[in-house]
C-alpha atoms as a PDB file:
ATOM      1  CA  UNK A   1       6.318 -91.494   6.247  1.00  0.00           C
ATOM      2  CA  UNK A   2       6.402 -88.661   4.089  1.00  0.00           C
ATOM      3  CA  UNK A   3       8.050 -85.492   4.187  1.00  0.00           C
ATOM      4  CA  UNK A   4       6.556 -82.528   2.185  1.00  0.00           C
ATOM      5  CA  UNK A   5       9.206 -78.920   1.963  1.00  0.00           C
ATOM      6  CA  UNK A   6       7.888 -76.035   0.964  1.00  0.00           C
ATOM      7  CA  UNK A   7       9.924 -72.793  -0.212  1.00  0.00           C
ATOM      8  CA  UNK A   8       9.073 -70.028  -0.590  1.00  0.00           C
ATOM      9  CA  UNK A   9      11.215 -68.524  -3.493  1.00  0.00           C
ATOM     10  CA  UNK A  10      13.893 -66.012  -2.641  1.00  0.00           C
ATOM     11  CA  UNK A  11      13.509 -62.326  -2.554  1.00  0.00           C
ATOM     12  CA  UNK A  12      13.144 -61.333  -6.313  1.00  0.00           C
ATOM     13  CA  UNK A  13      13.000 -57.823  -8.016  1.00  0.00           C
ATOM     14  CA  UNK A  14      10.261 -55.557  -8.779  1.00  0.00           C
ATOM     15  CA  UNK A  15       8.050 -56.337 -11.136  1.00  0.00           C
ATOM     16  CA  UNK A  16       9.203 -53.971 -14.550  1.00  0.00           C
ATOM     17  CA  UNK A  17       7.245 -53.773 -17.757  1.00  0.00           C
ATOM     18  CA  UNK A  18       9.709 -55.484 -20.055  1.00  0.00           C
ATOM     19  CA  UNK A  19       9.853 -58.821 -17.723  1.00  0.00           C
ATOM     20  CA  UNK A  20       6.333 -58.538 -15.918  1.00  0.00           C
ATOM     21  CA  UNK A  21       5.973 -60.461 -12.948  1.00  0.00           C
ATOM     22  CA  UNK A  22       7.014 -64.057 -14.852  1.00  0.00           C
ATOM     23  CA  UNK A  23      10.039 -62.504 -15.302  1.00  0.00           C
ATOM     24  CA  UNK A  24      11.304 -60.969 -12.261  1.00  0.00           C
ATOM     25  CA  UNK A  25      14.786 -61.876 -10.922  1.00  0.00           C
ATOM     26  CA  UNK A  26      16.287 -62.882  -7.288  1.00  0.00           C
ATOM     27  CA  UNK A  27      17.912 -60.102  -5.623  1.00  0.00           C
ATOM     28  CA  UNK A  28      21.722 -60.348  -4.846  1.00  0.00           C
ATOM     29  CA  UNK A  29      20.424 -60.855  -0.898  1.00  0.00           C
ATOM     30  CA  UNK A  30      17.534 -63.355  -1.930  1.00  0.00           C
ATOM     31  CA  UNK A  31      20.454 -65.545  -3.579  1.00  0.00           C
ATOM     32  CA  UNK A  32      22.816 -65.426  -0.752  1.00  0.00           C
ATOM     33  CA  UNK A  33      20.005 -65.956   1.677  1.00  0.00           C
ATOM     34  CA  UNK A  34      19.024 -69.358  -0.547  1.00  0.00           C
ATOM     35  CA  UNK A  35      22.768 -69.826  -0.288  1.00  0.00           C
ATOM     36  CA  UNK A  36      22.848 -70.322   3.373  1.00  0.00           C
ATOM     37  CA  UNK A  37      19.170 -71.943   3.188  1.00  0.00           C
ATOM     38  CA  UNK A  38      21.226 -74.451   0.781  1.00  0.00           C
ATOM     39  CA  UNK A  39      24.102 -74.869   2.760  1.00  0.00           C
ATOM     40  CA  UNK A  40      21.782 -75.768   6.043  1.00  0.00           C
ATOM     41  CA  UNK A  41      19.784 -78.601   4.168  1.00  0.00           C
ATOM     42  CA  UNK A  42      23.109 -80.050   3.017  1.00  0.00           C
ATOM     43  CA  UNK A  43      24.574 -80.073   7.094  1.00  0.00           C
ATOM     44  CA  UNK A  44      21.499 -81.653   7.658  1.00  0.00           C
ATOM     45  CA  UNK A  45      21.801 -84.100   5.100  1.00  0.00           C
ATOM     46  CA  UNK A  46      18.461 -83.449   4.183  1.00  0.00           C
ATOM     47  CA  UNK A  47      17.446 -84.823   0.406  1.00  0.00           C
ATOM     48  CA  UNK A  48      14.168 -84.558  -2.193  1.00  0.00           C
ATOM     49  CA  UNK A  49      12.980 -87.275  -4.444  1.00  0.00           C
ATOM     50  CA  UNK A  50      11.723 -85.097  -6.128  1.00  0.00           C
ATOM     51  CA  UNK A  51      11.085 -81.529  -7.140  1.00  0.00           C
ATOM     52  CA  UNK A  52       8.164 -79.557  -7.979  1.00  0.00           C
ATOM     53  CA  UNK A  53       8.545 -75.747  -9.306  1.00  0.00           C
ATOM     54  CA  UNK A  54       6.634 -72.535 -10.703  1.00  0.00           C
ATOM     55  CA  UNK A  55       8.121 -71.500 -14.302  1.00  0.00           C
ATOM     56  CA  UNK A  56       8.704 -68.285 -13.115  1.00  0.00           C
ATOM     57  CA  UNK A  57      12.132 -67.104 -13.253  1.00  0.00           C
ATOM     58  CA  UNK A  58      12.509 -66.734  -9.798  1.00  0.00           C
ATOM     59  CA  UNK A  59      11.404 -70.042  -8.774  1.00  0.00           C
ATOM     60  CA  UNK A  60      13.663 -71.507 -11.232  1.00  0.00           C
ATOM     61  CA  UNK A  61      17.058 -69.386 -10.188  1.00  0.00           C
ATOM     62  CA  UNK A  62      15.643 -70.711  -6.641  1.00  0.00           C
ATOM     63  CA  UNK A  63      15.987 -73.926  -7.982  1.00  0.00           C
ATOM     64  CA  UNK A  64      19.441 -73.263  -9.369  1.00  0.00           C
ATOM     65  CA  UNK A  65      20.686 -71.783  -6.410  1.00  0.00           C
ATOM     66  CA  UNK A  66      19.948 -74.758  -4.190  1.00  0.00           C
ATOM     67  CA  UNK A  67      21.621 -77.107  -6.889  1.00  0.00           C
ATOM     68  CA  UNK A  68      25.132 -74.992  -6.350  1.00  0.00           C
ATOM     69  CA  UNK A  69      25.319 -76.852  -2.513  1.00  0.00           C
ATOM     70  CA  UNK A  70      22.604 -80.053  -3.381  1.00  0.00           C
ATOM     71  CA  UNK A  71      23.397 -80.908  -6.508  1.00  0.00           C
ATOM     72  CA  UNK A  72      21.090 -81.870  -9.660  1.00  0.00           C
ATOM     73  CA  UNK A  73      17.640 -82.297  -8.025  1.00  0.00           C
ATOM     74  CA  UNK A  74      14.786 -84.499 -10.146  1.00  0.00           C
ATOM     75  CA  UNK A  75      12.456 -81.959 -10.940  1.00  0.00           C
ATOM     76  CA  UNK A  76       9.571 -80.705 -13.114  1.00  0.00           C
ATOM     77  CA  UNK A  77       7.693 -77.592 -14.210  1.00  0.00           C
ATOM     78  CA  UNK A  78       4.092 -77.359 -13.050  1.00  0.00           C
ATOM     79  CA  UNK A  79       2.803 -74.619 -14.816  1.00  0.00           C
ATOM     80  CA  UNK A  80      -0.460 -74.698 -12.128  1.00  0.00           C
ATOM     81  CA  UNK A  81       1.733 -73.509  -9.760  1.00  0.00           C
ATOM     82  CA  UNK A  82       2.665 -70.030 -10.804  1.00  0.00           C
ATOM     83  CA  UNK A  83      -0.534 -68.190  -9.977  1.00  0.00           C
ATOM     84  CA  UNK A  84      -0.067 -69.288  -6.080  1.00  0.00           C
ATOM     85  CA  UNK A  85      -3.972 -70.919  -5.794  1.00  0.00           C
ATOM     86  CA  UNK A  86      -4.007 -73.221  -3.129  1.00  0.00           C
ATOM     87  CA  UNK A  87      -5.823 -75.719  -4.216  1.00  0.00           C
ATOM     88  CA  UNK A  88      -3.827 -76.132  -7.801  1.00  0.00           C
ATOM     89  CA  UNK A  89      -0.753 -76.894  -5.253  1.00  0.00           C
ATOM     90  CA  UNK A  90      -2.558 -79.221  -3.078  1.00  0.00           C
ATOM     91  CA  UNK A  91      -3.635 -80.831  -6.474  1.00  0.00           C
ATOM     92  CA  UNK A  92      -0.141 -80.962  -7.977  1.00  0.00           C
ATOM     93  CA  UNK A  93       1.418 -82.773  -4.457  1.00  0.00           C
ATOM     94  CA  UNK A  94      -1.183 -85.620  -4.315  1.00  0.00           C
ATOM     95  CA  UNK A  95      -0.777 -86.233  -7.511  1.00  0.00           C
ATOM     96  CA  UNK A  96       2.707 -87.241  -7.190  1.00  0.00           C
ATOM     97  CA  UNK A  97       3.726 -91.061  -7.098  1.00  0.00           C
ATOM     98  CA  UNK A  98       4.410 -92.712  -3.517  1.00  0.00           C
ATOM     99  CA  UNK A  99       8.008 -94.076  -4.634  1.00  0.00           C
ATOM    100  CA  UNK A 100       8.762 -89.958  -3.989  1.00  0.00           C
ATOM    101  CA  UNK A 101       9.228 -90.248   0.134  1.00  0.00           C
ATOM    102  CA  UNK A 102      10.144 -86.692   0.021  1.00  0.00           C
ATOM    103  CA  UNK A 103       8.912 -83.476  -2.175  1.00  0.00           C
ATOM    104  CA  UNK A 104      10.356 -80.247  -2.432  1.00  0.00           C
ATOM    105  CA  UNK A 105       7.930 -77.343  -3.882  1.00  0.00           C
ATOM    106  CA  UNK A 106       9.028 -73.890  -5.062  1.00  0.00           C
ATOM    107  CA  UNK A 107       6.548 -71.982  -5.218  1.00  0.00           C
ATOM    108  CA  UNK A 108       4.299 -68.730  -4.375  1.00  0.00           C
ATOM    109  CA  UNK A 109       2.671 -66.629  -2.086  1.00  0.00           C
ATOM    110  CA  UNK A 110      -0.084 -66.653  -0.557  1.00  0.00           C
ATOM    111  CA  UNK A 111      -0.592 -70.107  -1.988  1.00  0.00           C
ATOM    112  CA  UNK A 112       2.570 -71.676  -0.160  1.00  0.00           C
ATOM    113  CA  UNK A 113       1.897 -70.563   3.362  1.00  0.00           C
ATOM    114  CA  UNK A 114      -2.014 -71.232   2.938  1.00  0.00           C
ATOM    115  CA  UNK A 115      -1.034 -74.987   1.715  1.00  0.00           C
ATOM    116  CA  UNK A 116       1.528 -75.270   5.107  1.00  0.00           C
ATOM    117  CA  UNK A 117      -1.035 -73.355   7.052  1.00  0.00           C
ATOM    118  CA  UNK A 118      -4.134 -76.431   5.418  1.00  0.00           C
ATOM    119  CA  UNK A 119      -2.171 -79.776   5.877  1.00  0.00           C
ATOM    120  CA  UNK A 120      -0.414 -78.519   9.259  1.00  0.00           C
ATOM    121  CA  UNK A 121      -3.175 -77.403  10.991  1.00  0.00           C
ATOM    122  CA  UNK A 122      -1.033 -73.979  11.984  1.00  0.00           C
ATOM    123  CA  UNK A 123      -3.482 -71.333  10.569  1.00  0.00           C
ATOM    124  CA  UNK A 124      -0.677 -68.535  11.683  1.00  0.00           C
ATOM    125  CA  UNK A 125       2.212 -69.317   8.672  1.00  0.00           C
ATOM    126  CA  UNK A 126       3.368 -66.648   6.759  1.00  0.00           C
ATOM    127  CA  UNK A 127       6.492 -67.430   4.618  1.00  0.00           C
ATOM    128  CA  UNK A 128       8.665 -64.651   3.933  1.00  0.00           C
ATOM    129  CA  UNK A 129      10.768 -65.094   0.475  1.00  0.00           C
ATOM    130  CA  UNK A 130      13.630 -68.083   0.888  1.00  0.00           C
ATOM    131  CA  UNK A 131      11.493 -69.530   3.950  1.00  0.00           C
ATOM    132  CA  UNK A 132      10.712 -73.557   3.993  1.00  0.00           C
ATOM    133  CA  UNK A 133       8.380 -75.202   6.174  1.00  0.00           C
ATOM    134  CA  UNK A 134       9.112 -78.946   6.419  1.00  0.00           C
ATOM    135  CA  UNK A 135       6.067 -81.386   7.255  1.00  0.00           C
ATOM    136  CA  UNK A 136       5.511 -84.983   8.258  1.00  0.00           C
ATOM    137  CA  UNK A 137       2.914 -87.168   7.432  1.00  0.00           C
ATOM    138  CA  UNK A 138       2.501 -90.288   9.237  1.00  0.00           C
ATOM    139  CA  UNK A 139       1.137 -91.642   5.706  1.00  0.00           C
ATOM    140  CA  UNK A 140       2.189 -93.714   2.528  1.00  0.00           C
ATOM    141  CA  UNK A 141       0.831 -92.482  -0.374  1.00  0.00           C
ATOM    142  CA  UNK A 142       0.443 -88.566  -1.234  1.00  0.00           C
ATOM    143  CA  UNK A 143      -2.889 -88.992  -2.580  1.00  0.00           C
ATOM    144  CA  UNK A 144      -3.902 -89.847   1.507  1.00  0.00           C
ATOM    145  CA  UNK A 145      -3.052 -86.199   2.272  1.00  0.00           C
ATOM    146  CA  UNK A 146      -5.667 -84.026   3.458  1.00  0.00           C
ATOM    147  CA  UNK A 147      -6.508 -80.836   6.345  1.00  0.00           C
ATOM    148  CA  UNK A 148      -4.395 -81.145   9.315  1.00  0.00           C
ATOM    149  CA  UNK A 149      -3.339 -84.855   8.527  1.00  0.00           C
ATOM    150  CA  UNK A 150       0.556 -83.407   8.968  1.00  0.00           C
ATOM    151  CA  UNK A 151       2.937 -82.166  11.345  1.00  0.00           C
ATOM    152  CA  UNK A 152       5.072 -79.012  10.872  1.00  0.00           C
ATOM    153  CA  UNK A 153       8.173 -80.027  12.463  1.00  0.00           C
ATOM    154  CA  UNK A 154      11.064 -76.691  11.212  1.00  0.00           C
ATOM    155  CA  UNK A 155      10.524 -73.921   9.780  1.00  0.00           C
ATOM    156  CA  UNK A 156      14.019 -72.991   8.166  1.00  0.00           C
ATOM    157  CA  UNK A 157      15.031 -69.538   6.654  1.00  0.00           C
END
């Protein structure tokens, strides 16, 4: 079995002209919102193998916040994941080894709730910022995953 999480990153500042949208920031709310998030996966003694993120700067203090209640998480920069295309993040979780039982992504709208939304089978899933949509697959290998061959089973905010 694997399990596939997918966050949305928190509520982040406008985008300015010195920063641009790479750039932006979490809000003081998106961070304490990620807090809690944080603080939920660690009651539920829920872990990742493995970590994908965006470079932006939001997906990384996403990342950062998480570690505060988690701890170090494995992770990498996947610079295909910043624009938010769905099939670059489809792309990016196959291609991950099958020793990882469970993956965490950090990523971007709309890309994030369109890739829940494509291996769910749900085509209503909207992620707000700091939402995570956790889904089964009754599989071994990520390279097996395709349309509707999971199961969302929380949807955690």
């Amino acid at each position: 079995m694997l399990a596939l999480y997918l966050l949305r990153h928190g509520e982040s500042t406008p985008v300015n002209s010195v920063s641009g949208d790479i750039g932006r920031n979490l809000t003081s709310t998106g961070r304490e919102k990620l807090l809690q998030l944080a603080k939920l996966l660690k009651r539920k003694n829920i872990n990742f193998d493995h970590l994908l993120v965006s470079p932006a700067k939001r997906t990384m203090e996403t990342k950062s916040v998480l570690e505060s209640e988690l701890g170090d998480l494995d992770f990498e920069i996947d610079e295909s994941l910043y624009e938010g295309i769905p099939r670059a993040l489809i792309d990016a979780i196959c291609r991950q080894p099958k020793e990882f039982k469970s993956i965490l992504l950090v990523g971007h709208n709309p890309g994030i709730s369109a890739v829940a939304s494509y291996f769910s089978g749900d085509n209503f899933i909207s992620l707000s910022p700091g939402m995570m949509a956790i889904i089964y697959f009754n599989l071994e290998d990520w390279k097996m995953l395709s349309a509707n061959s999971g199961t969302l089973m929380e949807i955690l905010h």
